[in-house]
PDB file of N, CA and C in Angstrom:
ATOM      1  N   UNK A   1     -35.351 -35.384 -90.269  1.00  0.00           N
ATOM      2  CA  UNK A   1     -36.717 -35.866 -90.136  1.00  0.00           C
ATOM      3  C   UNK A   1     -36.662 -37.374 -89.941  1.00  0.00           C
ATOM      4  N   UNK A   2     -37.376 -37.791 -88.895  1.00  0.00           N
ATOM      5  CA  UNK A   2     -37.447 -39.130 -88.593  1.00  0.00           C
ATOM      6  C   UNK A   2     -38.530 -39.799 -89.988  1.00  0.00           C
ATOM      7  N   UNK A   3     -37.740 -41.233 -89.846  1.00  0.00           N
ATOM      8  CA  UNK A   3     -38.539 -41.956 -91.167  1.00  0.00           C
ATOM      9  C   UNK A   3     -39.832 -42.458 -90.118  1.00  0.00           C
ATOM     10  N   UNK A   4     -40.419 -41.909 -89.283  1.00  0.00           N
ATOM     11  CA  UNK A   4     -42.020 -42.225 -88.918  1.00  0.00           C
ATOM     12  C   UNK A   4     -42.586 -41.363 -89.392  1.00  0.00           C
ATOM     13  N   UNK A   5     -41.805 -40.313 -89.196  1.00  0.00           N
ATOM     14  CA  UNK A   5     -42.338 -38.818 -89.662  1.00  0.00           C
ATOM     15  C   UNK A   5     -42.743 -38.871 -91.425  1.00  0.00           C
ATOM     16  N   UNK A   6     -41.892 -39.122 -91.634  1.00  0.00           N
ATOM     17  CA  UNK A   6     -41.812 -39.353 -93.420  1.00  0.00           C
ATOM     18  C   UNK A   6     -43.226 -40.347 -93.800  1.00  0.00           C
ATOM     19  N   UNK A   7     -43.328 -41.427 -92.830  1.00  0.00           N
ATOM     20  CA  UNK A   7     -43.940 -42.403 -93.290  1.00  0.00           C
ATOM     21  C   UNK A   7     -45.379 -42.262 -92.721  1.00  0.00           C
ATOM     22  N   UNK A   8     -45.969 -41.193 -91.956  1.00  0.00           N
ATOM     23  CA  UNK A   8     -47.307 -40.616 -91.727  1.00  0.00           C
ATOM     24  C   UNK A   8     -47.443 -39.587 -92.606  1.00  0.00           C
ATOM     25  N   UNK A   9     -46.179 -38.310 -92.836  1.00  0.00           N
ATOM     26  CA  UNK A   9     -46.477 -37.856 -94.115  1.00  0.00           C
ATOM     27  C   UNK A   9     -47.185 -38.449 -95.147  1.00  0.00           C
ATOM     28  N   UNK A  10     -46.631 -39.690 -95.455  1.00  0.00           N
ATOM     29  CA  UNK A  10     -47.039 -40.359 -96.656  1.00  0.00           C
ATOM     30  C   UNK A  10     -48.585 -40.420 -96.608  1.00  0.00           C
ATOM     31  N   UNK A  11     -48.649 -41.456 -95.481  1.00  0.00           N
ATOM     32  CA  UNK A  11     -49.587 -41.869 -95.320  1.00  0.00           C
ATOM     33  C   UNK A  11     -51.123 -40.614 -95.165  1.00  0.00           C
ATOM     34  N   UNK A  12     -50.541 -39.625 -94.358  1.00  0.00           N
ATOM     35  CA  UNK A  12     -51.650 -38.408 -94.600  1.00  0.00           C
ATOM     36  C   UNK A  12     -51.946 -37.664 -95.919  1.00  0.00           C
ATOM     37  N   UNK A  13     -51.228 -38.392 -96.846  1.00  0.00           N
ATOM     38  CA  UNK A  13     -51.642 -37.856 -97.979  1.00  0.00           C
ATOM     39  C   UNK A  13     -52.339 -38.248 -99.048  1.00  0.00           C
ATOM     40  N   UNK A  14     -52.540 -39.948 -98.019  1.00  0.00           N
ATOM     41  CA  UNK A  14     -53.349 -40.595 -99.450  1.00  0.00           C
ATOM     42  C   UNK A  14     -54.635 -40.462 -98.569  1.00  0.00           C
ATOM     43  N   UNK A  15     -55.168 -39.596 -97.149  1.00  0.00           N
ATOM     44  CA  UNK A  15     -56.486 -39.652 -96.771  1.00  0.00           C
ATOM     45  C   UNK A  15     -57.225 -38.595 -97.925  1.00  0.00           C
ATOM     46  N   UNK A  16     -58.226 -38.227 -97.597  1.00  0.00           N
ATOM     47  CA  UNK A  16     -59.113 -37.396 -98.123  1.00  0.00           C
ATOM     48  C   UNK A  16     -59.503 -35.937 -97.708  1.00  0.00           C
ATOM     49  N   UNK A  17     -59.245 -34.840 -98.150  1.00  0.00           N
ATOM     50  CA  UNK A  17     -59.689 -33.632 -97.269  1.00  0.00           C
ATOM     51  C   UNK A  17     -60.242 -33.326 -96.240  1.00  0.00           C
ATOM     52  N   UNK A  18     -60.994 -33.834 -95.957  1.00  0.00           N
ATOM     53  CA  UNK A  18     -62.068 -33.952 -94.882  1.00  0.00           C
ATOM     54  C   UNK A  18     -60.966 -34.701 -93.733  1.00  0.00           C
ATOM     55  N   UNK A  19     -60.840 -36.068 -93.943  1.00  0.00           N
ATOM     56  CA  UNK A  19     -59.634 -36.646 -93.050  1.00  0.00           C
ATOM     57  C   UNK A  19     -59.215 -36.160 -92.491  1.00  0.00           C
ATOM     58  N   UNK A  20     -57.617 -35.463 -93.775  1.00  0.00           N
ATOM     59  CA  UNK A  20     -56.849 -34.299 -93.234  1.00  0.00           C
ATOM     60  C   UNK A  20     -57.116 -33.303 -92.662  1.00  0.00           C
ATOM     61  N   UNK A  21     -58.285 -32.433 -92.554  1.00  0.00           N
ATOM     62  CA  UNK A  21     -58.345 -31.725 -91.596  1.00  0.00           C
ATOM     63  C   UNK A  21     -58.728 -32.200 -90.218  1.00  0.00           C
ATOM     64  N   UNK A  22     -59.208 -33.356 -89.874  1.00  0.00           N
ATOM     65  CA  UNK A  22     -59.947 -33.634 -88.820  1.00  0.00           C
ATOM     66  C   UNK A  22     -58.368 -33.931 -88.406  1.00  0.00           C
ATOM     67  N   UNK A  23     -57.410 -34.343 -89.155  1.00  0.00           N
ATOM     68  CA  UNK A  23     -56.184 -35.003 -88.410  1.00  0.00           C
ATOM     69  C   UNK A  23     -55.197 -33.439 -87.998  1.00  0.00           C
ATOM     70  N   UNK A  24     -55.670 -32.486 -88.851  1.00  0.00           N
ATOM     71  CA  UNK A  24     -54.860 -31.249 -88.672  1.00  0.00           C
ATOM     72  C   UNK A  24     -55.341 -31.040 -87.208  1.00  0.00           C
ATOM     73  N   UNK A  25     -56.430 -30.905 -87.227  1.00  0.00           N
ATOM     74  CA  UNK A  25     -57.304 -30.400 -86.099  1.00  0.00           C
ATOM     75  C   UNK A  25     -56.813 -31.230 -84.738  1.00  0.00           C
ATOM     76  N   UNK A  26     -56.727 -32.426 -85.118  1.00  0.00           N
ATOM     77  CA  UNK A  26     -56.087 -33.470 -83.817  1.00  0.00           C
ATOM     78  C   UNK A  26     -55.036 -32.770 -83.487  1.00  0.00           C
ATOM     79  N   UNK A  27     -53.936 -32.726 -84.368  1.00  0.00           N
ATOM     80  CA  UNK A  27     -52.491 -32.411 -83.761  1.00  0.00           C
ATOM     81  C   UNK A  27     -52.443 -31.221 -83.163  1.00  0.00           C
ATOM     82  N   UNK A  28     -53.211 -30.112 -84.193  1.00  0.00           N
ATOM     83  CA  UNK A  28     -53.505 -28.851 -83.533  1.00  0.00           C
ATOM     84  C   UNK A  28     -53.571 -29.105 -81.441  1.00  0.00           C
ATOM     85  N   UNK A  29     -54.666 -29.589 -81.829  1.00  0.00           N
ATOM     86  CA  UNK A  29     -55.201 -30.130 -80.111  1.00  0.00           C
ATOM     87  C   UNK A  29     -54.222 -30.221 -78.958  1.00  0.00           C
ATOM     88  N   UNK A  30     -53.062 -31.193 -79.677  1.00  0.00           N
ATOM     89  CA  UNK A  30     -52.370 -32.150 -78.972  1.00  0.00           C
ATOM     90  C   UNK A  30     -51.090 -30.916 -78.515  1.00  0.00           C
ATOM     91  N   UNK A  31     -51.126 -29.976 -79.404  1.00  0.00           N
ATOM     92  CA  UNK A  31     -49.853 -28.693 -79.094  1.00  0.00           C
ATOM     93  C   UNK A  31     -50.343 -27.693 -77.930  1.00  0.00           C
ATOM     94  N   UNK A  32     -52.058 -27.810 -77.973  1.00  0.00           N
ATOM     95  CA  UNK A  32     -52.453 -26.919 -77.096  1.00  0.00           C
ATOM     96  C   UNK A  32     -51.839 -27.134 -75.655  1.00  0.00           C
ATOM     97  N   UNK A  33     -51.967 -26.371 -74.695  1.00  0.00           N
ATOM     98  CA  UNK A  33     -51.906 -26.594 -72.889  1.00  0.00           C
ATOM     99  C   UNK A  33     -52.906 -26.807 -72.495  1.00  0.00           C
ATOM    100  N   UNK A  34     -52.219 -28.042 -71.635  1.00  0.00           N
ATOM    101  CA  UNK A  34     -52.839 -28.796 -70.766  1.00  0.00           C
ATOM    102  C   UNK A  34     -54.396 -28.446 -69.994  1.00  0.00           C
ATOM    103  N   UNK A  35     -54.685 -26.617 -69.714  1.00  0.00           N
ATOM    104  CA  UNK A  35     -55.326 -26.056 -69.221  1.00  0.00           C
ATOM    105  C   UNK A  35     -56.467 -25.815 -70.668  1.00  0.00           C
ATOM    106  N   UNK A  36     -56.371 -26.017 -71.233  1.00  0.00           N
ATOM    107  CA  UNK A  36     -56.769 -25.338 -72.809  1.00  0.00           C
ATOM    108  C   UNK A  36     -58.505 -25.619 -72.525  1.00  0.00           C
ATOM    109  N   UNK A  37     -58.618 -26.888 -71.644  1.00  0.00           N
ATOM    110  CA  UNK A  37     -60.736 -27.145 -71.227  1.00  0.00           C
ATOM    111  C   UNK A  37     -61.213 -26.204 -70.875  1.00  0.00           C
ATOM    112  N   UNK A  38     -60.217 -24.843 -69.919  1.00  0.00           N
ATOM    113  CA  UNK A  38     -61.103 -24.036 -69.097  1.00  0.00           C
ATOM    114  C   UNK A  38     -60.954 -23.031 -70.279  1.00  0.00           C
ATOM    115  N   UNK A  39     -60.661 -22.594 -71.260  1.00  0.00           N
ATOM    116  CA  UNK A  39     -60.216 -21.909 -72.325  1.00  0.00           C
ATOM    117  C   UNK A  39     -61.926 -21.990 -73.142  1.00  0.00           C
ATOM    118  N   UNK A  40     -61.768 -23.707 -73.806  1.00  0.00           N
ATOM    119  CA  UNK A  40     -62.852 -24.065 -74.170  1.00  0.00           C
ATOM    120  C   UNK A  40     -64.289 -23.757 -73.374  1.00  0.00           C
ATOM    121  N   UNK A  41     -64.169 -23.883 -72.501  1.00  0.00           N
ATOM    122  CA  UNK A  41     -65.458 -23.467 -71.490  1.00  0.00           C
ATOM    123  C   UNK A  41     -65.561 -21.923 -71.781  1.00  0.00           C
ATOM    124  N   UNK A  42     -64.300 -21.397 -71.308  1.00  0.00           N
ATOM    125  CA  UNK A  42     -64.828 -19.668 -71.764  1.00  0.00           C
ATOM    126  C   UNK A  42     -65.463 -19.455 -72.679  1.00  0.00           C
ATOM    127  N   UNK A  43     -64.897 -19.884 -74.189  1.00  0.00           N
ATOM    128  CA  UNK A  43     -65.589 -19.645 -75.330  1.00  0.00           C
ATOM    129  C   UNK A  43     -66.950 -19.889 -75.117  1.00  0.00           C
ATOM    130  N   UNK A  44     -67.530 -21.607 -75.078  1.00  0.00           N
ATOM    131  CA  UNK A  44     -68.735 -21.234 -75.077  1.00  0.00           C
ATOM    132  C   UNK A  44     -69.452 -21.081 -74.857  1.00  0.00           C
ATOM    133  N   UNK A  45     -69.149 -20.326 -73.345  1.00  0.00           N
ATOM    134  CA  UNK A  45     -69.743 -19.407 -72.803  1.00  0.00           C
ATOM    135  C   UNK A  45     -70.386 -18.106 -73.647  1.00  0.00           C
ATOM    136  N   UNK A  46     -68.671 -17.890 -73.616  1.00  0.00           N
ATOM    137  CA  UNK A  46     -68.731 -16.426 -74.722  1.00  0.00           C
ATOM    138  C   UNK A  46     -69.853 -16.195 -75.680  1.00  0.00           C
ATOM    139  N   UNK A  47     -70.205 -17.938 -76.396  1.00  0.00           N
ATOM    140  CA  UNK A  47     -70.636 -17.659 -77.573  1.00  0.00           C
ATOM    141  C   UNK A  47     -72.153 -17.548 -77.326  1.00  0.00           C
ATOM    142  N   UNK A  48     -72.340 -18.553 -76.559  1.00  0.00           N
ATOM    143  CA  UNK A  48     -73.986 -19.059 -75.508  1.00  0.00           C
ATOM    144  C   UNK A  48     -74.643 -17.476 -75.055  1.00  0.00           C
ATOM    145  N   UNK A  49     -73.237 -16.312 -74.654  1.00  0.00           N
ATOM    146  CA  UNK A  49     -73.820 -15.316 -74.092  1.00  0.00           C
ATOM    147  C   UNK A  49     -73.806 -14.382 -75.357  1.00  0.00           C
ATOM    148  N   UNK A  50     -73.456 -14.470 -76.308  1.00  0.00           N
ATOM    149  CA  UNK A  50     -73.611 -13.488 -77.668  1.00  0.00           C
ATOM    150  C   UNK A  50     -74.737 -14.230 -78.595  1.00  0.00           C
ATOM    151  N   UNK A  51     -75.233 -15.254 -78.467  1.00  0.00           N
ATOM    152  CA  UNK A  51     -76.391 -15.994 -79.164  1.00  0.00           C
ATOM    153  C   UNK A  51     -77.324 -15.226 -78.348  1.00  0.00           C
ATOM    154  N   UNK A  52     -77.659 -15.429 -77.325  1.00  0.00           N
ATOM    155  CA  UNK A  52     -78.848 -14.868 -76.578  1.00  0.00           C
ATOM    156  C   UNK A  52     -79.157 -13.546 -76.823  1.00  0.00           C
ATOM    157  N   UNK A  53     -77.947 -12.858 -76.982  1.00  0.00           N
ATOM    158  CA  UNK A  53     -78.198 -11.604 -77.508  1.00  0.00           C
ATOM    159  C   UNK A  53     -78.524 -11.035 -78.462  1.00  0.00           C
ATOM    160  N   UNK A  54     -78.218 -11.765 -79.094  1.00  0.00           N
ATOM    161  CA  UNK A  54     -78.958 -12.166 -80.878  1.00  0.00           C
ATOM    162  C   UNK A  54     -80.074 -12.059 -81.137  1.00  0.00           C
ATOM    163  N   UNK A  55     -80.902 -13.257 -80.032  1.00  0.00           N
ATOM    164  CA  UNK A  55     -82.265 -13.767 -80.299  1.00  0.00           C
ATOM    165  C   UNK A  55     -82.856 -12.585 -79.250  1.00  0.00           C
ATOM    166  N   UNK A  56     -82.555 -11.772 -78.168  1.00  0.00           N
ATOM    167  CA  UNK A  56     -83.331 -10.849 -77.441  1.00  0.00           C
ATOM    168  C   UNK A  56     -82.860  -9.212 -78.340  1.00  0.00           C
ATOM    169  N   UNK A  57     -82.350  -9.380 -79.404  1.00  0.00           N
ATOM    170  CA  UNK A  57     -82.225  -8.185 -80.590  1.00  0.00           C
ATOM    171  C   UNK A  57     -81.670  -7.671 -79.596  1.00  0.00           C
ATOM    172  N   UNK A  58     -80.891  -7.518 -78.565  1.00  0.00           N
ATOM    173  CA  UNK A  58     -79.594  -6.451 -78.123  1.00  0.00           C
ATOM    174  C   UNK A  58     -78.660  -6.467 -78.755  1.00  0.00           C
ATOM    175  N   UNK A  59     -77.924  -7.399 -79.933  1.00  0.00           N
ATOM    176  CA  UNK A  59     -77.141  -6.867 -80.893  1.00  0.00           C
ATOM    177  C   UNK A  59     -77.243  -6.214 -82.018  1.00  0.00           C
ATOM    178  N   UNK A  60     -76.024  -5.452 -82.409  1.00  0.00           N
ATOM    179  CA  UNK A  60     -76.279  -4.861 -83.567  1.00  0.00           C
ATOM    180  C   UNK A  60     -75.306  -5.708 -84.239  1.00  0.00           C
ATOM    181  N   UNK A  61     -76.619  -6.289 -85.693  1.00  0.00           N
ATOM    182  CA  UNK A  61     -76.335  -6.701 -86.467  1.00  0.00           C
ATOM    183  C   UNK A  61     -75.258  -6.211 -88.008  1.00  0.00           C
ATOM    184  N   UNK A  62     -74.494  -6.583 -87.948  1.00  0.00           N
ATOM    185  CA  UNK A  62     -73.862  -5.795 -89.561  1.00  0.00           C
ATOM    186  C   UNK A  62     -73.525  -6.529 -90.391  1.00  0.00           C
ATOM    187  N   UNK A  63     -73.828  -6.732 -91.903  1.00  0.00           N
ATOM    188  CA  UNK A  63     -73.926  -7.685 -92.584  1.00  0.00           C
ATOM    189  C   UNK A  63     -72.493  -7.563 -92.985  1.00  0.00           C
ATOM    190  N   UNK A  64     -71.846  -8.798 -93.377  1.00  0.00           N
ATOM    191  CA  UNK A  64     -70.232  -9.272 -94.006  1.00  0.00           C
ATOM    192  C   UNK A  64     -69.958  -8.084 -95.153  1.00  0.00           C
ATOM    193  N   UNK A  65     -70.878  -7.837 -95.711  1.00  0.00           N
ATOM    194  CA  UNK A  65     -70.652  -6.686 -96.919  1.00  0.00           C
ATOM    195  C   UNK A  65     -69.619  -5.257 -96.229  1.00  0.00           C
ATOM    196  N   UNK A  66     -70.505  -5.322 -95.181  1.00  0.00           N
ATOM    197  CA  UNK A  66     -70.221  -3.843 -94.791  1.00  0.00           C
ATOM    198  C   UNK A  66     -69.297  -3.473 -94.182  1.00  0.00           C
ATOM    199  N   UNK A  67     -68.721  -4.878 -93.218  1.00  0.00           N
ATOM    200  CA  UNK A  67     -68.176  -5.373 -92.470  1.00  0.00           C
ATOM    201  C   UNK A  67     -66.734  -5.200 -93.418  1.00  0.00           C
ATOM    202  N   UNK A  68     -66.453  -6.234 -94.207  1.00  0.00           N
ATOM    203  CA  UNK A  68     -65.415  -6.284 -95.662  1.00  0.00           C
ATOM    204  C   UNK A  68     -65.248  -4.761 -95.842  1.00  0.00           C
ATOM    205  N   UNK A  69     -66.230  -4.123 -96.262  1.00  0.00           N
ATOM    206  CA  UNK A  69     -66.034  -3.153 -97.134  1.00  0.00           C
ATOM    207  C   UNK A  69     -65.665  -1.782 -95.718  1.00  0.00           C
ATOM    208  N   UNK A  70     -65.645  -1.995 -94.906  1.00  0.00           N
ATOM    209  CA  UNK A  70     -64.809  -1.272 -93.835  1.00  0.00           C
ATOM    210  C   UNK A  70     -63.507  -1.357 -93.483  1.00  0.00           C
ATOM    211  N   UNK A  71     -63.252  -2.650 -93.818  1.00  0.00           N
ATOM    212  CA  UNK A  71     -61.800  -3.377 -93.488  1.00  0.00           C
ATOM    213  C   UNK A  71     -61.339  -2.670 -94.453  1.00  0.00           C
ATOM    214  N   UNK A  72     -61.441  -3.016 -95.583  1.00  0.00           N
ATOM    215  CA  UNK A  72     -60.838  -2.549 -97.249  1.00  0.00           C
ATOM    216  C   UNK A  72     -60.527  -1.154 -97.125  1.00  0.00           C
ATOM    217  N   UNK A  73     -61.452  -0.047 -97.006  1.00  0.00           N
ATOM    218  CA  UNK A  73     -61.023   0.968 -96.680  1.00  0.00           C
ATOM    219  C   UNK A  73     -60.537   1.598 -95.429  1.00  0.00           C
ATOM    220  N   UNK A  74     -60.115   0.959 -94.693  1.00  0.00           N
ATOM    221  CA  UNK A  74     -59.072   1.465 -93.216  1.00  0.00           C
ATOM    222  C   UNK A  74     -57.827   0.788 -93.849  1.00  0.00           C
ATOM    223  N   UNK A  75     -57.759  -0.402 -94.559  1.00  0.00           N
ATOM    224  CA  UNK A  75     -56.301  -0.951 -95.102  1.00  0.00           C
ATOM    225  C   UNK A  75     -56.198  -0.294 -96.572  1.00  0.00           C
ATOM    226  N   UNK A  76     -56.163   0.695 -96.886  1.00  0.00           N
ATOM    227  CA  UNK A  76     -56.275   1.012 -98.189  1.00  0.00           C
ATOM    228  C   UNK A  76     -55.380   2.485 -97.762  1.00  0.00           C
TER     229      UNK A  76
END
């Protein structure tokens, strides 16, 4: 391990939670490919076109309860 490496370690540890994730989130970024904008565009798309569907009630809604408690019993 390079001593820069060591010495941002350090240093990322005296930020604050919040910090650290915004800095996780950076590096995250920085590993992605180069192409990763048109990626981002898909999503929120994706998401722009599952909101609408939301608000015109063509989805079916299922609350986290039920949702969980389906998971639990298929992994069980």
């Amino acid at each position: 391990m390079s001593a820069k490496l060591v010495e941002l370690q350090v240093q990322a540890r005296q930020l604050g939670p919040e910090e650290r994730a915004e800095l996780a989130s950076f590096l995250l970024e920085t590993l992605e490919p180069s192409d990763s904008g048109d990626v981002t565009q898909a999503w929120e798309a994706e998401i722009k076109a599952r909101w609408a569907e939301i608000e015109r009630g063509d989805a079916e809604l299922i609350p986290a309860t039920e949702v969980f408690a389906d998971i639990r019993r298929k992994l069980s």
